[in-house]
Protein backbone atom coordinates (compact mmCIF):
# COMPACT_ATOMS: atom_id res chain seq x y z
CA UNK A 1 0.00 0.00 0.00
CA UNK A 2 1.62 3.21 -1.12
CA UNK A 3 0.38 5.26 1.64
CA UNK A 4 1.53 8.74 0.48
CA UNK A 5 -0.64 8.30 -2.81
CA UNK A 6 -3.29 8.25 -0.04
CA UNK A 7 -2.21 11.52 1.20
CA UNK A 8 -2.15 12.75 -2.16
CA UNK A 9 -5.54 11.39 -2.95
CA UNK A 10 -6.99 12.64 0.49
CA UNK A 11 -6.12 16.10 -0.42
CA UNK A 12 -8.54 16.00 -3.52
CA UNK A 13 -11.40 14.71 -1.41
CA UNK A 14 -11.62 16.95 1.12
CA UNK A 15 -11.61 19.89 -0.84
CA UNK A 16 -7.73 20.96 -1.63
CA UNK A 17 -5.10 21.90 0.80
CA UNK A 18 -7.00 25.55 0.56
CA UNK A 19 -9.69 23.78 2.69
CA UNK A 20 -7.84 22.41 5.22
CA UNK A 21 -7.63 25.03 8.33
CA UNK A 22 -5.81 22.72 10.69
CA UNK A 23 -3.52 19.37 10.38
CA UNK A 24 -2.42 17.40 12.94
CA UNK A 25 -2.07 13.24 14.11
CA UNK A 26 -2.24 11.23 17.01
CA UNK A 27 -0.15 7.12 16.76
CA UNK A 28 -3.01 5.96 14.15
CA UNK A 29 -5.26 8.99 13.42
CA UNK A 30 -4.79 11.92 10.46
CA UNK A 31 -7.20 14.96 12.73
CA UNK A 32 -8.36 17.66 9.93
CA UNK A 33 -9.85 20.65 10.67
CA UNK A 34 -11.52 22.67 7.62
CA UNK A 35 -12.85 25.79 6.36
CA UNK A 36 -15.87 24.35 4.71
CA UNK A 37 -17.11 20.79 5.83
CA UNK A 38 -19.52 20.74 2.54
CA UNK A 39 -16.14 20.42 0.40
CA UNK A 40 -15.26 16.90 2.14
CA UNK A 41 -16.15 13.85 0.61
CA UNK A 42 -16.41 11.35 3.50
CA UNK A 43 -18.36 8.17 1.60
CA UNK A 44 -15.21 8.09 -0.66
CA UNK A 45 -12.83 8.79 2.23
CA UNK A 46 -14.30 5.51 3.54
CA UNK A 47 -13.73 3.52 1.29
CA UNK A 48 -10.83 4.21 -0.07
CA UNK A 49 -8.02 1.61 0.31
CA UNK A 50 -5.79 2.05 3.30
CA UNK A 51 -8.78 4.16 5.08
CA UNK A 52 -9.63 2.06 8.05
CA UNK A 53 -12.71 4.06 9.12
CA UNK A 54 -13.86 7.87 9.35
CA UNK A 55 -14.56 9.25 12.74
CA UNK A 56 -16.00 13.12 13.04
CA UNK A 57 -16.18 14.38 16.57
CA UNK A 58 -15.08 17.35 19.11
CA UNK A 59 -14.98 19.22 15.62
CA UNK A 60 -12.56 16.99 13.86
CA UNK A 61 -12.86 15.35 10.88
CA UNK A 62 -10.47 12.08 11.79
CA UNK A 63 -9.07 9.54 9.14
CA UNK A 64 -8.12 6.44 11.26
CA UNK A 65 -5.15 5.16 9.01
CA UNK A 66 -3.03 2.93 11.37
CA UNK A 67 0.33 2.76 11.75
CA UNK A 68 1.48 4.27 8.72
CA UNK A 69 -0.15 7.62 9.89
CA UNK A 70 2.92 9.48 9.38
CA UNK A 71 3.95 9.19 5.92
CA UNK A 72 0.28 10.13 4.97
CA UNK A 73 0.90 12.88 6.93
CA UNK A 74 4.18 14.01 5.73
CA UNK A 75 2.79 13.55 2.37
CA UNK A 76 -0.44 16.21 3.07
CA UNK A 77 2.38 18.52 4.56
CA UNK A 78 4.39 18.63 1.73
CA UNK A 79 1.35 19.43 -0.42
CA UNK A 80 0.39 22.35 1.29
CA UNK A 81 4.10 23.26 1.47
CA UNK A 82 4.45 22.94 -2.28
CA UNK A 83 1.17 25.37 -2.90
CA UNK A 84 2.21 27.83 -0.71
CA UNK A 85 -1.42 27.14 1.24
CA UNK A 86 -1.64 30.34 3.47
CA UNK A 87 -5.31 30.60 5.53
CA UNK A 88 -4.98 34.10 7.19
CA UNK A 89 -7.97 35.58 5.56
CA UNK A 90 -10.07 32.45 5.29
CA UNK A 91 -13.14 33.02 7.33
CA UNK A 92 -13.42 30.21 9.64
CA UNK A 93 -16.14 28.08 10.44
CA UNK A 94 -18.14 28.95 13.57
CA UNK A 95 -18.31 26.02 16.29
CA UNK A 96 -20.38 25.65 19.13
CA UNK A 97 -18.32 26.31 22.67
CA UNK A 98 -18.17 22.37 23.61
CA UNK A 99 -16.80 21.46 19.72
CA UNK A 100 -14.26 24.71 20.74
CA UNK A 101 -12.93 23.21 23.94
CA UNK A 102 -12.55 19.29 22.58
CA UNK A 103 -10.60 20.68 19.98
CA UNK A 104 -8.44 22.91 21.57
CA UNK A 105 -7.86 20.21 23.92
CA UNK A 106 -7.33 17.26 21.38
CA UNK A 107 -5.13 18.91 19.38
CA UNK A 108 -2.84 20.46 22.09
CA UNK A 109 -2.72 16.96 23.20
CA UNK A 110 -1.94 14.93 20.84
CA UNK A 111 1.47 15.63 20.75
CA UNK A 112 2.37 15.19 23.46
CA UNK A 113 0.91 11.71 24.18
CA UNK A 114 4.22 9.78 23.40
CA UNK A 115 6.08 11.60 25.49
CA UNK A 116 3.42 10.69 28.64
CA UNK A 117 3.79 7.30 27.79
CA UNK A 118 7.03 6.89 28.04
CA UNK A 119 7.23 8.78 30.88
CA UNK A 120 4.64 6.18 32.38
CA UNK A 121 6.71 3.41 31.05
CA UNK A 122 9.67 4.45 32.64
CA UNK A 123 7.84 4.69 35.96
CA UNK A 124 6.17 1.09 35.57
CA UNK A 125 9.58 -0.25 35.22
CA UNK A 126 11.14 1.23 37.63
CA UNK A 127 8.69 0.14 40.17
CA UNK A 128 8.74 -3.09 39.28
CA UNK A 129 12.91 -2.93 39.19
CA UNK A 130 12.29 -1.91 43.41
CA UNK A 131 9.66 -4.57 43.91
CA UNK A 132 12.18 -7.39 42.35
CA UNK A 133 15.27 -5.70 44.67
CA UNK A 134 17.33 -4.62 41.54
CA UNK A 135 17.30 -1.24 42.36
CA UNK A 136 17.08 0.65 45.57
CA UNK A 137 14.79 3.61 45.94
CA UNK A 138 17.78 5.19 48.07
CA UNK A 139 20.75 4.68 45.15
CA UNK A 140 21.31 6.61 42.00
CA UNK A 141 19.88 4.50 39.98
CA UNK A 142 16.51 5.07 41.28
CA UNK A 143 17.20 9.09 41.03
CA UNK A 144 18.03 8.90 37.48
CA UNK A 145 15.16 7.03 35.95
CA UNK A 146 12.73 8.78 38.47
CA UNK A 147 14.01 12.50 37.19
CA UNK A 148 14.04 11.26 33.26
CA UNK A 149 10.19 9.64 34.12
CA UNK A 150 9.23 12.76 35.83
CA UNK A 151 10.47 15.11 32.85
CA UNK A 152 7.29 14.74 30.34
CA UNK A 153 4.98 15.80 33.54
CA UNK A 154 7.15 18.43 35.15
CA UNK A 155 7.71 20.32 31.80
CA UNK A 156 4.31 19.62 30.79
CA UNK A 157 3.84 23.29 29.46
CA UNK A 158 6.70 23.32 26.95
CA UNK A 159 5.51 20.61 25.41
CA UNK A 160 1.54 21.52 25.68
CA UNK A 161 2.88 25.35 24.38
CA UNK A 162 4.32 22.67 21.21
CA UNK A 163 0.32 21.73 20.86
CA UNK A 164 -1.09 24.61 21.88
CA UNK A 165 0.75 26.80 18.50
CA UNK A 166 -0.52 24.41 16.29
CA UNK A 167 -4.45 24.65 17.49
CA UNK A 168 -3.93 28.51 17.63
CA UNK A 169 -1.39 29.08 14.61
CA UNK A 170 1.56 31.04 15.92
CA UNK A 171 4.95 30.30 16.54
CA UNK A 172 5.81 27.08 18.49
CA UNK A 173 9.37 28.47 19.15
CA UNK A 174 7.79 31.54 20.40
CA UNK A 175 5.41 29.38 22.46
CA UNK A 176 7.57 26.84 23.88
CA UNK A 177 10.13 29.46 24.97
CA UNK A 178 7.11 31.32 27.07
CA UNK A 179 6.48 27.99 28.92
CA UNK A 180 10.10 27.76 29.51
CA UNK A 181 10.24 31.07 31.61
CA UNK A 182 7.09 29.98 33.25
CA UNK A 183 9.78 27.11 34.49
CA UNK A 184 12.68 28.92 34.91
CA UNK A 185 14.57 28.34 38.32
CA UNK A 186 14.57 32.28 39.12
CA UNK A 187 10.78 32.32 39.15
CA UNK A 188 11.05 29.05 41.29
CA UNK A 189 13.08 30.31 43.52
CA UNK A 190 11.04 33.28 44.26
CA UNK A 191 7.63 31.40 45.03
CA UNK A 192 9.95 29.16 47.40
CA UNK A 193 10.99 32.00 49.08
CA UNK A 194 6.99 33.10 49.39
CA UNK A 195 8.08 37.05 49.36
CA UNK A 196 5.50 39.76 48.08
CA UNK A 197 6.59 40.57 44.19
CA UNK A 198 5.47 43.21 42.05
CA UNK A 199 5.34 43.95 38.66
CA UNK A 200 5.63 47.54 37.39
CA UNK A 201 3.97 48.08 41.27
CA UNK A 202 1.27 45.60 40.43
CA UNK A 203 1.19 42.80 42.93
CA UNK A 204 2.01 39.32 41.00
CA UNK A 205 0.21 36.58 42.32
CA UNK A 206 3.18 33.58 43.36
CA UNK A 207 2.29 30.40 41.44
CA UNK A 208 4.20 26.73 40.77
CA UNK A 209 3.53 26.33 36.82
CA UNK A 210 5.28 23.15 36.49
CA UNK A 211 2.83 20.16 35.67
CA UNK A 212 -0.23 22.58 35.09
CA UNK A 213 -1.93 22.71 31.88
CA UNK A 214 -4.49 25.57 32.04
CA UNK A 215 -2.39 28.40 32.53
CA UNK A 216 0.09 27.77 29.17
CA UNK A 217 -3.25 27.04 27.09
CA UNK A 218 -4.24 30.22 28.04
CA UNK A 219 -0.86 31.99 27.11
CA UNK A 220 -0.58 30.75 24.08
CA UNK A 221 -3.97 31.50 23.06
CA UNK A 222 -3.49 35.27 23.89
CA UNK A 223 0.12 35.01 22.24
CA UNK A 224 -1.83 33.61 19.12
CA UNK A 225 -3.94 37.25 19.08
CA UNK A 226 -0.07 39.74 19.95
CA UNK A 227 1.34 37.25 16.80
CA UNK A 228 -1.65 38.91 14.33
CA UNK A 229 -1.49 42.17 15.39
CA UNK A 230 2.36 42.09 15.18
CA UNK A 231 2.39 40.82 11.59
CA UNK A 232 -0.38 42.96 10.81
CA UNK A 233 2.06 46.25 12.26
CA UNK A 234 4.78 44.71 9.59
CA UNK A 235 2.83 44.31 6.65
CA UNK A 236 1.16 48.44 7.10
CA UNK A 237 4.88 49.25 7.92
CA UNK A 238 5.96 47.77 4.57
CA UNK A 239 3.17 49.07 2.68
CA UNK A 240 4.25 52.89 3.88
CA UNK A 241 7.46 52.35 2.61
């Protein structure tokens, strides 16, 4: 099964890469997001060869493919690379709050999932390495594999801010590096230390962002809105000269 001739073929039935708003995967799932749903052919999605089934849901349009998910993806990706697909001006569909959240959610998500897993498979193992007496909870050995376990959850907004840029469309370098001062030892230090702060004289309220989720979401999303009015300054700049 040539499964980038899928992608390729894909692209025609829902409507041309002009049509598709958002792209993204999960380990066996191609998640669309488009501009007009009345453009997508689903009957002949289904049943095209390598198509396992069609689910549509938390408004996603998802193309269950299987393992192979990836080069059908790379293949769509290069597609809209090659056109020079740009979507700023598309009006977008309007969703109902619920379909809003789920996606927001599933597609900041999604990313992320393999790194959670093998964070939870390095913590599976290593309790069963105590429980069998190979490795002591006191040694290094333990300390290692705990910290390198612990790493997906405890930087949990750098790599949600990775999700987050793609559901939003702004920079995931800009994005990721916000989430990183949100972690930075500095700020750490100072909500250890439990002193007032202010900012500019306004009083900052003292908060622990590692593991949290809500909070980077957020800041991304409002980062999404100082992104278009920042390219919009450029392109009137530009135009005056």
């Amino acid at each position: 099964m040539d499964y980038r001739a899928l992608g390729k073929t894909l692209i025609d039935l829902v409507g041309g890469t002009e049509n598709i708003r958002q792209l993204t995967h999960c380990a066996t799932r191609l998640r669309f997001e488009f501009y007009d749903k009345g453009k997508v052919q689903k009957e002949k999605i289904e049943n095209l060869q390598g198509v396992i089934s069609v689910v549509e849901g938390g408004g996603q349009f998802q193309v269950v493919i299987g393992n192979e998910v990836q080069t059908t993806f790379g293949a769509i990706r290069e597609e809209m690379k090659d056109t020079g697909s740009s979507h700023e001006e598309q009006p977008k569909e309007k969703e109902g709050i619920v379909n809003t959240i789920i996606s927001v959610i599933s597609t900041t998500f999604t990313p992320v999932i393999p790194a959670l897993i093998g964070g939870g498979m390095i913590k599976a193992l290593l309790s069963i390495l105590v429980l069998a007496g190979l490795v002591s909870d006191s040694g290094s050995t333990y300390q290692i594999l705990n910290f390198i376990s612990d790493a997906p959850f405890y930087f949990m907004p750098v790599l949600l801010a990775y999700g987050a840029s793609l559901k939003f469309q702004c920079s995931p370098i800009m994005a990721m590096t916000m989430a990183a001062a949100f972690l930075h030892p500095t700020w750490s230090g100072i909500v250890a230390a439990g002193e007032t702060v202010t900012f500019f004289g306004i009083p900052t309220i003292l908060g622990d962002y590692s593991y949290s989720v809500v909070p980077i979401i957020l800041s991304v999303w409002i980062l999404s809105y100082v992104s278009v009015s920042q390219r919009n300054i450029l392109r009137r700049s530009l135009n005056f000269s």
